[in-house]
Structure formats: structure tokens, C-alpha cells
Protein backbone atom coordinates (compact mmCIF):
# COMPACT_ATOMS: atom_id res chain seq x y z
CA UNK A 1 -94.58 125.42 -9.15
CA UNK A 2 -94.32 122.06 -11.20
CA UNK A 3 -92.52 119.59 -9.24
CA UNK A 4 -89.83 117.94 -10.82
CA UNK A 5 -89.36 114.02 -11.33
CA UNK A 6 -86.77 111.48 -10.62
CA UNK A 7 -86.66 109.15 -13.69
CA UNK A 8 -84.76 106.19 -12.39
CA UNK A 9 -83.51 103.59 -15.21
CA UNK A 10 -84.70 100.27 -14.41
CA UNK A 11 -82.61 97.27 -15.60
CA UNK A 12 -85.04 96.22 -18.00
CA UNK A 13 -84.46 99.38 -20.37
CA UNK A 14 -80.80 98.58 -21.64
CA UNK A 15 -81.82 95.27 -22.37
CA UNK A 16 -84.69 95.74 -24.05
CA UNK A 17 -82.36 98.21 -26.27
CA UNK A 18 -80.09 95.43 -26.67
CA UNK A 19 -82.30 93.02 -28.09
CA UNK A 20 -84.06 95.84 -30.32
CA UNK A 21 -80.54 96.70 -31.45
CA UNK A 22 -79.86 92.69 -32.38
CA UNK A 23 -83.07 92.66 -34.20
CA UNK A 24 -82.49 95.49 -36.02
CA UNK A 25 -78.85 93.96 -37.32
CA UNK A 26 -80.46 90.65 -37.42
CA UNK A 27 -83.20 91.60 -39.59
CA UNK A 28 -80.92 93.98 -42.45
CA UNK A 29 -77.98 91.22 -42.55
CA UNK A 30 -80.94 88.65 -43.52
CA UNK A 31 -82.25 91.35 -46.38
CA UNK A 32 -79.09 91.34 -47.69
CA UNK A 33 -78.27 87.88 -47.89
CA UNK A 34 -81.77 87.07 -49.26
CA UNK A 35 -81.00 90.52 -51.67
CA UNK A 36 -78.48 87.81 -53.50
CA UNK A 37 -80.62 84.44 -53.38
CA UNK A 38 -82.39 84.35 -57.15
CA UNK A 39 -83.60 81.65 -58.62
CA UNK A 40 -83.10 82.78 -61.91
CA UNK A 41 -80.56 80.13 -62.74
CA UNK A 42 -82.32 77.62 -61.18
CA UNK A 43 -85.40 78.17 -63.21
CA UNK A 44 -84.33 79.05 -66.17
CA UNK A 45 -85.67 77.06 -69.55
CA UNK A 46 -82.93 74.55 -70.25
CA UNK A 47 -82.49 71.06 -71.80
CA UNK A 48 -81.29 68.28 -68.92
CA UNK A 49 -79.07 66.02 -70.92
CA UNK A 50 -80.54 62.41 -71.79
CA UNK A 51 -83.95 63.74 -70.65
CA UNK A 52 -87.04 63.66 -72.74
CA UNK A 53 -87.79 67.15 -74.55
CA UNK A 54 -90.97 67.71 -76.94
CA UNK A 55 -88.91 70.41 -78.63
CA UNK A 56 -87.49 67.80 -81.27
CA UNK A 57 -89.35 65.53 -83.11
CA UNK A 58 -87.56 62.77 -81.79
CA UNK A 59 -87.90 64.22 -78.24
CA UNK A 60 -84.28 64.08 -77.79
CA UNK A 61 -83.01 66.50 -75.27
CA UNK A 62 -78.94 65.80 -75.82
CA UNK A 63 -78.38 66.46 -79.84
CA UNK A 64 -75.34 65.20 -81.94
CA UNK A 65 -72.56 67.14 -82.80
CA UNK A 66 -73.09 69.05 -86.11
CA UNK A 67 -71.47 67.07 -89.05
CA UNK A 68 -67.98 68.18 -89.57
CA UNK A 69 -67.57 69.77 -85.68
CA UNK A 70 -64.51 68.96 -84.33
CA UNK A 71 -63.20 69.50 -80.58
CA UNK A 72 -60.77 71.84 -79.74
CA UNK A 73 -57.32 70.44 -80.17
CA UNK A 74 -58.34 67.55 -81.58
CA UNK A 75 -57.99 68.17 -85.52
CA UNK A 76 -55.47 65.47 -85.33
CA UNK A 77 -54.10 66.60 -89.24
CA UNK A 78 -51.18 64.68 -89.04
CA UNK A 79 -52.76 60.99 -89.51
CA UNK A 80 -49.83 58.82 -89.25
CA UNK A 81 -48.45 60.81 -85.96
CA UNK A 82 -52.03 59.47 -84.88
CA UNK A 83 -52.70 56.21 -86.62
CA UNK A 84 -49.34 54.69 -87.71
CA UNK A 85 -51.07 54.56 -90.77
CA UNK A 86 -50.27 55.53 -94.68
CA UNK A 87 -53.75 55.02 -96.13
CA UNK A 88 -54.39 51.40 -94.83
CA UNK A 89 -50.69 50.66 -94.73
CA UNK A 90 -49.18 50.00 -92.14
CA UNK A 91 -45.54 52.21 -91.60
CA UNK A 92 -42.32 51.05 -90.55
CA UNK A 93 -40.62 54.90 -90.02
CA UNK A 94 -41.23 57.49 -86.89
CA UNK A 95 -43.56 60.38 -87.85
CA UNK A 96 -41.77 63.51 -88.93
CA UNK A 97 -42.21 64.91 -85.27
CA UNK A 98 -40.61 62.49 -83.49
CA UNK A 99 -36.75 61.86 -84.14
CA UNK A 100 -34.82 58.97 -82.61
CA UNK A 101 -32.42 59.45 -80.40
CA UNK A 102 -31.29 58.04 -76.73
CA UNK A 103 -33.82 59.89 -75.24
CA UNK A 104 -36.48 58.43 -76.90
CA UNK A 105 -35.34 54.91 -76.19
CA UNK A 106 -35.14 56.07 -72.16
CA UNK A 107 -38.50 57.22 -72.60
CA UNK A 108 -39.99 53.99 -74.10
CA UNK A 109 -38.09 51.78 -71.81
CA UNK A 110 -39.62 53.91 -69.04
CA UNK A 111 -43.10 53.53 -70.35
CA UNK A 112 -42.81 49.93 -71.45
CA UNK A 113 -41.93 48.81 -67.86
CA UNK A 114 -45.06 50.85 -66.52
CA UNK A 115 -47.32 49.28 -68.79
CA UNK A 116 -46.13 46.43 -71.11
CA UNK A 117 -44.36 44.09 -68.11
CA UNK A 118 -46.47 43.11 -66.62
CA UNK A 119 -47.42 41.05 -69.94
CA UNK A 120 -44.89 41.27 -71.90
CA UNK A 121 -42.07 40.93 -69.15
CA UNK A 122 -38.41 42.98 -69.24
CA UNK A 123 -37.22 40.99 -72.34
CA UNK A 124 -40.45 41.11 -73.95
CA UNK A 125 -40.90 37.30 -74.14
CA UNK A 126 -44.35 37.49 -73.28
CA UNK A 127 -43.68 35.84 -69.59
CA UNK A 128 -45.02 38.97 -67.44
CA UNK A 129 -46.10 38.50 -63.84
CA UNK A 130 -49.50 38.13 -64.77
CA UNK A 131 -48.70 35.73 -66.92
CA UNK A 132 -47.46 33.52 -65.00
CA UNK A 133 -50.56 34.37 -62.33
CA UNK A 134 -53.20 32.73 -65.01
CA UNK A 135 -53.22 35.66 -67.83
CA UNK A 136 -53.20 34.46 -71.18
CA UNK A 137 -50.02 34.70 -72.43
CA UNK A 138 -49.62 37.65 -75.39
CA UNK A 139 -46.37 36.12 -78.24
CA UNK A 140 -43.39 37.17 -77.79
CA UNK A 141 -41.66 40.17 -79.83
CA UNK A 142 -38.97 37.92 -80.61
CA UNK A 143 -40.93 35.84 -83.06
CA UNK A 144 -40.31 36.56 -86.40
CA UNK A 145 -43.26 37.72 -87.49
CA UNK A 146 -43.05 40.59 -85.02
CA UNK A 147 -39.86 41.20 -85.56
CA UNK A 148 -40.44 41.39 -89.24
CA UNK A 149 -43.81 43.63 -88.54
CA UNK A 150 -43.45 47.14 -89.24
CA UNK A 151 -43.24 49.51 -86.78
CA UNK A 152 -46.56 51.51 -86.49
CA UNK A 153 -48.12 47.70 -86.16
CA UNK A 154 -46.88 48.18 -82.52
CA UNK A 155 -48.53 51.74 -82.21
CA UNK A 156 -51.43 50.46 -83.90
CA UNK A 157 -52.13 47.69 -81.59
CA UNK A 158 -51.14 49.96 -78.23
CA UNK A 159 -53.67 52.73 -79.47
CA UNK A 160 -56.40 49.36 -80.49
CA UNK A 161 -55.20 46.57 -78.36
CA UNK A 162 -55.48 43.02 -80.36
CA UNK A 163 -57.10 39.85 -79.38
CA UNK A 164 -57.19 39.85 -75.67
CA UNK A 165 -54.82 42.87 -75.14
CA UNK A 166 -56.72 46.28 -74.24
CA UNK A 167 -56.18 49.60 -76.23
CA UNK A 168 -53.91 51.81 -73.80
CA UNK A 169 -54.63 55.29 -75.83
CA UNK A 170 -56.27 56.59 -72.84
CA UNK A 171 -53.13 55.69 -70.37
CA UNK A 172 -50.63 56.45 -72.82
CA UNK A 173 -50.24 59.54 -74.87
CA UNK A 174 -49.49 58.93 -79.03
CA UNK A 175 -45.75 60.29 -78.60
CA UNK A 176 -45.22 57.80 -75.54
CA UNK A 177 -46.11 55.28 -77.78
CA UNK A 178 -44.30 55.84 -80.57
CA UNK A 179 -40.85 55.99 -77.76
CA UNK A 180 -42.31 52.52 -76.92
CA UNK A 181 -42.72 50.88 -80.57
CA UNK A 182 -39.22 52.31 -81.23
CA UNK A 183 -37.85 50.61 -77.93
CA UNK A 184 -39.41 47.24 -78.66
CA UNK A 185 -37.80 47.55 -81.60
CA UNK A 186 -34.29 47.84 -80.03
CA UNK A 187 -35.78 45.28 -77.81
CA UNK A 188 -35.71 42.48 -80.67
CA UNK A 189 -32.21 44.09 -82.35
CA UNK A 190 -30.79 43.82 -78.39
CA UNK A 191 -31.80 39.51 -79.10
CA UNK A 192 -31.34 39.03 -82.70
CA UNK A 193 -28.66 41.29 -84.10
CA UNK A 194 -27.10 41.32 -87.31
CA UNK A 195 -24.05 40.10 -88.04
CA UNK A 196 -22.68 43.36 -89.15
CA UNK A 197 -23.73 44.69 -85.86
CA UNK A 198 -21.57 42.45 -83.69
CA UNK A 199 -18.71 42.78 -85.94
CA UNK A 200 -18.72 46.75 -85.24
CA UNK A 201 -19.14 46.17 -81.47
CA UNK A 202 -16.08 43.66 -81.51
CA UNK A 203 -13.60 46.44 -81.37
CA UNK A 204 -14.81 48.69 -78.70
CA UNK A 205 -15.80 45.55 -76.68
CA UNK A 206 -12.16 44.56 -76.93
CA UNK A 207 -10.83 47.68 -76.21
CA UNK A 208 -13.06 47.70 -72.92
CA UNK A 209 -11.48 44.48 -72.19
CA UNK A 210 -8.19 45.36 -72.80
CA UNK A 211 -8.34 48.39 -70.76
CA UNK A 212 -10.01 46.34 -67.59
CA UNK A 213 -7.11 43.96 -67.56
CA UNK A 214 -4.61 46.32 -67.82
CA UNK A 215 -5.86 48.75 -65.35
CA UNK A 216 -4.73 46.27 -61.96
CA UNK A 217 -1.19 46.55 -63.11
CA UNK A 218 -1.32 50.18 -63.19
CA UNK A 219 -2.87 50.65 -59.76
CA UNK A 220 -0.07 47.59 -58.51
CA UNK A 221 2.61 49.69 -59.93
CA UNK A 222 1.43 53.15 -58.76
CA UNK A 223 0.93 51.98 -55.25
CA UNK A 224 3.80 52.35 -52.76
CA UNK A 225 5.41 48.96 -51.49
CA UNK A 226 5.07 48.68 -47.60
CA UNK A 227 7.25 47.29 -44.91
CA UNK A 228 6.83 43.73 -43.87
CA UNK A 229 4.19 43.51 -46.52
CA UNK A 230 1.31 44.72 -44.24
CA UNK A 231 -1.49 46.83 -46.12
């Protein structure tokens, strides 16, 4: 008759399970993770830009543009919207796009304080902050031969700068500075105007004053006397 055995777990049994089991989950969350790590990409035959490359004769790696390519969005067809420019001549009208209207002055007055100021100053004088801190001082758009310069000679110089003013066509986009051109020019009109133009706001400025003296009488008469004068 066999005799039958007493198998008695020792402690060290689960735990050597255990740490088979964490192997074993160890090991296949490694396999996949490495299962996605190529180096295809990395490796692959490609031109590093500015490097040296014996493909080309010149052993250029970065090649120019092919004649005639142009960048998305940047055909740029209308060329006086971009240039303020008929030709070589210089215009003195708003591109077809672009209509003038109250909006477009609150526009450039918005930009030209941003950006013009501190130069230029509010009135456009040429007396900006920096200015008066050391910066050469730009003429003023009250001369006369600004205000007798046409009107894309302001966009032309904002997109170009002139002398020692910087081009601003990377701060300011060609529609903002059209809205400024067209408020500089209300700028100068707001300092010089015609005569015609102060004989048309004679009336309504009149009127205005009439109205503001007459309006205390009106409130005197519609407001109730009080006793013994107290308020």
C-alpha cells in the first residue's frame, strides 16, 4: 500500500510565481513597445538643409525655388492693393478693395497710435516719445510736401521704411496700412483745412452752440421753484 504524502506549500512558492508572473508582463509590454520603435524615419536618405550634398554639382543641399513658383496665398495679383503703386507711380486713391468710411479712419487711428507715436506723436508732428528720448526726429506730416504727397507714398514708405524709419510690413498687415495712410491724411486736413471746409462746419458748429446756451434756461424753467430758496 503506497503511502500517501503531505505536500505542504512553503512561502517561497507564491512568490516565486509572483515574480515569474511580473516577468512574464514585464517582458511582452517591452516587445510591444519596442514592436513600434523603427528607425526608418530616422534613417531614411534625406537632404539636411544648408548641408553639403554631392548630389548637385554645386553640392548644394537646400535648392531655389523653381522660376515662376509662387507660395500659397501669396499671388498678390492686385499690385497697387500691395505696392501703392501704378507702374512706378506713385497713387493718391484707396485700392478698389478698400472703401473709406468712419471705420476705416477708427481703424488707422487705432493702428497709428500702436505704431507711428511713438515717432510721429498724436498730431503727427514728428515729436514722439522717442523723440524726445534721443531718436532722430522723422518731418512732420504737416509739411507741405507731405501733405501734397500722394497717398500710397505713405503705404509705400510703411511697407519700405525711408531713411532711418524701418519697414513695418511684417507688424502691420497691407489693409491696416492703407486705414493708416488714409488717417494721416485726415490727420493733415484736421490742421490745414480748406476754406470751404470751415465754411460748411460754421453752421452745425453754431447750431451746437446755440443749442448749449439755450439748454440752462430750459432745465431753469422746467425745474420746480423751492421754499426759502434751499436746493
Amino acid at each position: 500500500m503506497k503511502s500517501r504524502r503531505c505536500r505542504i506549500n512553503t512561502p517561497a512558492q507564491p512568490r516565486l510565481r509572483l515574480q515569474l508572473f511580473a516577468a512574464i508582463f514585464v517582458g511582452g509590454v517591452c516587445s510591444l513597445a519596442l514592436s513600434g520603435c523603427r528607425q526608418d524615419m530616422h534613417n531614411q536618405p534625406k537632404f539636411i538643409p544648408l548641408r553639403q550634398n554631392d548630389f548637385y554639382a554645386d553640392q548644394r543641399a537646400s535648392r531655389d525655388p523653381v522660376p515662376g513658383a509662387i507660395a500659397r496665398g501669396q499671388l498678390k495679383e492686385d499690385t497697387y492693393f500691395y505696392t501703392g503703386k501704378r507702374g512706378v507711380i506713385l497713387g493718391n486713391d484707396l485700392p478698389a478693395g478698400i472703401t473709406f468710411s468712419k471705420d476705416l479712419l477708427r481703424r488707422g487711428q487705432e493702428r497709428y497710435r500702436i505704431y507711428c507715436t511713438p515717432c510721429h506723436s498724436e498730431l503727427g508732428e514728428g515729436r514722439g516719445m522717442i523723440v524726445q528720448r534721443g531718436y532722430q526726429q522723422p518731418p512732420s506730416f504737416h509739411d507741405e510736401r507731405l501733405r501734397n504727397a500722394p497717398l500710397g507714398h505713405f503705404f509705400d514708405v510703411a511697407s519700405n521704411g525711408f531713411g532711418a524709419m524701418p519697414d513695418y510690413s511684417a507688424q502691420i498687415k497691407p489693409a491696416d496700412r492703407w486705414a493708416i495712410a488714409a488717417y494721416i491724411r485726415a490727420l493733415q486736413l484736421s490742421q490745414h483745412p480748406a476754406e470751404d471746409d470751415l465754411k460748411a462746419a460754421a453752421p452745425a458748429n453754431d447750431r451746437v452752440a446755440t443749442e448749449s446756451k439755450e439748454k440752462p434756461k430750459t432745465m431753469s424753467l422746467s425745474q420746480p421753484a423751492r421754499e426759502g430758496g434751499q436746493p
